[in-house]
N, C-alpha and C. Protein backbone atom coordinates (compact mmCIF):
# COMPACT_ATOMS: atom_id res chain seq x y z
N UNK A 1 54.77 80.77 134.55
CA UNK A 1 56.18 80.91 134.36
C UNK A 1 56.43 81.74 133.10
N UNK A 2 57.36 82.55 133.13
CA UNK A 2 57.40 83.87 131.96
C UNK A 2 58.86 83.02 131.43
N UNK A 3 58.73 83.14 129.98
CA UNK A 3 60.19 83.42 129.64
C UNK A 3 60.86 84.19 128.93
N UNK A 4 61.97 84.67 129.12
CA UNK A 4 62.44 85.83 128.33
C UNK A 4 63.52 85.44 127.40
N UNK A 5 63.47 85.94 126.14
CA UNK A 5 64.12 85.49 124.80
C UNK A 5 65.44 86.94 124.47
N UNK A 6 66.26 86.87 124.42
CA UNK A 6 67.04 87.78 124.49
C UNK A 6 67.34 87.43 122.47
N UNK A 7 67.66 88.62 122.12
CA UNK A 7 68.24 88.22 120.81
C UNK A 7 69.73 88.83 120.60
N UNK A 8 70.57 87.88 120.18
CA UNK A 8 72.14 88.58 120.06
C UNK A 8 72.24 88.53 118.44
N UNK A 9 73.00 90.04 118.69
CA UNK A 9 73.16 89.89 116.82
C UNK A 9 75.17 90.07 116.89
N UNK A 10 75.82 88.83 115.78
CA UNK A 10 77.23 89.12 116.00
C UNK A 10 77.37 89.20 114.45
N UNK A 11 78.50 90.09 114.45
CA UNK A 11 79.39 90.65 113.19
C UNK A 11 80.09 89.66 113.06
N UNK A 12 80.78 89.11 111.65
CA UNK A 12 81.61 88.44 111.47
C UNK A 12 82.18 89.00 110.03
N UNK A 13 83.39 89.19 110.56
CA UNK A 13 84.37 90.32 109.25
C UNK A 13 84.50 88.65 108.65
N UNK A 14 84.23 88.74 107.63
CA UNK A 14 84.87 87.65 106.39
C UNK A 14 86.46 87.83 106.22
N UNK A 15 87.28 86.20 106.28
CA UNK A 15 88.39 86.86 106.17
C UNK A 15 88.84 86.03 104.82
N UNK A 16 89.90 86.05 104.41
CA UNK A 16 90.70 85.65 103.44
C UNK A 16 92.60 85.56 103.77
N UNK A 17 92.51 84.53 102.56
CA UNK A 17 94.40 84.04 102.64
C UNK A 17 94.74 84.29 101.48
N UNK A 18 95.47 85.35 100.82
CA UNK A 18 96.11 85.36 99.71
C UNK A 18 97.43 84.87 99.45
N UNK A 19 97.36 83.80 98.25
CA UNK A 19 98.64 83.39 98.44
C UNK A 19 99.63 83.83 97.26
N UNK A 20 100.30 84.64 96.76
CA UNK A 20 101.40 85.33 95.81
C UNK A 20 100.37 86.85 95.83
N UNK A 21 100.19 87.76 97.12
CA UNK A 21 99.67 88.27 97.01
C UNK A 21 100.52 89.90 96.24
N UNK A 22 102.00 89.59 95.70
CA UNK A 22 102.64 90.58 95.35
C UNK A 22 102.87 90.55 93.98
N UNK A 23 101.99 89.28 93.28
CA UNK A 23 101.70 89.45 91.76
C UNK A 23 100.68 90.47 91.31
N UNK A 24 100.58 90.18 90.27
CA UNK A 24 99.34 91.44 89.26
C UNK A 24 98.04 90.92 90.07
N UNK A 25 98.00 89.24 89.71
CA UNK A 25 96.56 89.17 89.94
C UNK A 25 96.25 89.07 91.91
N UNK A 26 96.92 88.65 92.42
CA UNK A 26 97.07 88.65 93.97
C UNK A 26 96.96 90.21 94.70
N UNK A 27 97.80 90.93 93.90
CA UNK A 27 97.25 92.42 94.24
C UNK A 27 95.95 93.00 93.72
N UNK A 28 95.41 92.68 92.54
CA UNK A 28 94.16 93.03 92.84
C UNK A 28 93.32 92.31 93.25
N UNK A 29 93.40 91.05 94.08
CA UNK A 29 92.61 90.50 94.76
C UNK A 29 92.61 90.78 96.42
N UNK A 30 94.09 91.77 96.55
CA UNK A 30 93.90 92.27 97.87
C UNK A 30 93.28 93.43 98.20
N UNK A 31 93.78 94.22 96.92
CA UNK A 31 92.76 95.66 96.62
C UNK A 31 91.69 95.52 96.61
N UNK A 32 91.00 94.69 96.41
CA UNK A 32 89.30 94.38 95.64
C UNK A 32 88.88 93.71 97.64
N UNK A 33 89.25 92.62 98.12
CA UNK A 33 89.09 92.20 99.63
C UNK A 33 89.20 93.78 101.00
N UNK A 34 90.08 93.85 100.42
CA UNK A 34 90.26 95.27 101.55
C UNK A 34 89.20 96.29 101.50
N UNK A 35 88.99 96.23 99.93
CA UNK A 35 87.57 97.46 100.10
C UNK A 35 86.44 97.30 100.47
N UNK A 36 86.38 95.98 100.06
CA UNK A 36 84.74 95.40 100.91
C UNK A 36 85.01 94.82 101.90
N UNK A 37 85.58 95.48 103.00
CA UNK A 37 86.11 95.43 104.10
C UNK A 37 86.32 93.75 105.01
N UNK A 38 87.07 93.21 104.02
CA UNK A 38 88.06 91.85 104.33
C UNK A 38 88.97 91.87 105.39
N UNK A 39 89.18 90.57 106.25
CA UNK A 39 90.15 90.75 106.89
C UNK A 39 91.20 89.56 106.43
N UNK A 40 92.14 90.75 105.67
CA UNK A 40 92.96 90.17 104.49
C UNK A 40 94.49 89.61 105.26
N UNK A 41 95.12 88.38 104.82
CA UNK A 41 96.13 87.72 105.70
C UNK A 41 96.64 87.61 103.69
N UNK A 42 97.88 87.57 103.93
CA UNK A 42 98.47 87.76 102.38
C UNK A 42 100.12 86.78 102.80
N UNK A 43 100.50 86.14 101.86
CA UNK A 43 101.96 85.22 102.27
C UNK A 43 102.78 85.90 100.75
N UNK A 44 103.43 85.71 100.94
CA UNK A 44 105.10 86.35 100.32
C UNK A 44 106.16 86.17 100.19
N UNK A 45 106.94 85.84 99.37
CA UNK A 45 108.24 85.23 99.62
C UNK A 45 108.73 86.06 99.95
N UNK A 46 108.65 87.73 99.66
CA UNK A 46 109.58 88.26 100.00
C UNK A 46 108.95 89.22 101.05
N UNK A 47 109.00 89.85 102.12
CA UNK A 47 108.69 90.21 103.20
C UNK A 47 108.21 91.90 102.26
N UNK A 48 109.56 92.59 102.13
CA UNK A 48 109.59 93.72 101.69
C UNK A 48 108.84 94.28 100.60
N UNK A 49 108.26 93.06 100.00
CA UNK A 49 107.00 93.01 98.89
C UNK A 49 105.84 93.54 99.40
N UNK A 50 105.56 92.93 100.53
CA UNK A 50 104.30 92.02 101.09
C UNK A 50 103.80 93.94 101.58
């Protein structure tokens, strides 16, 4: 009896929740996530910030 072993390889984008992401330090924690390619979710009080 033979058996065959298949190997799967899966990606997983790291993500993140920023929360006051339209302060000093929240923006560069979205700048800094986005470049090392984060999948960045950010909350806001104010929409037009965000």
């Amino acid at each position: 009896m033979a058996i065959s072993v298949t190997a799967t390889t899966f990606t997983v984008t790291p993500k993140i929740l920023v929360l006051g992401a339209t302060g000093p330090t929240g923006c560069h924690i979205v700048n800094q996530a986005v470049s090392r390619g984060y999948d960045v979710t950010v909350l806001a009080r104010s929409p037009e910030k965000a």
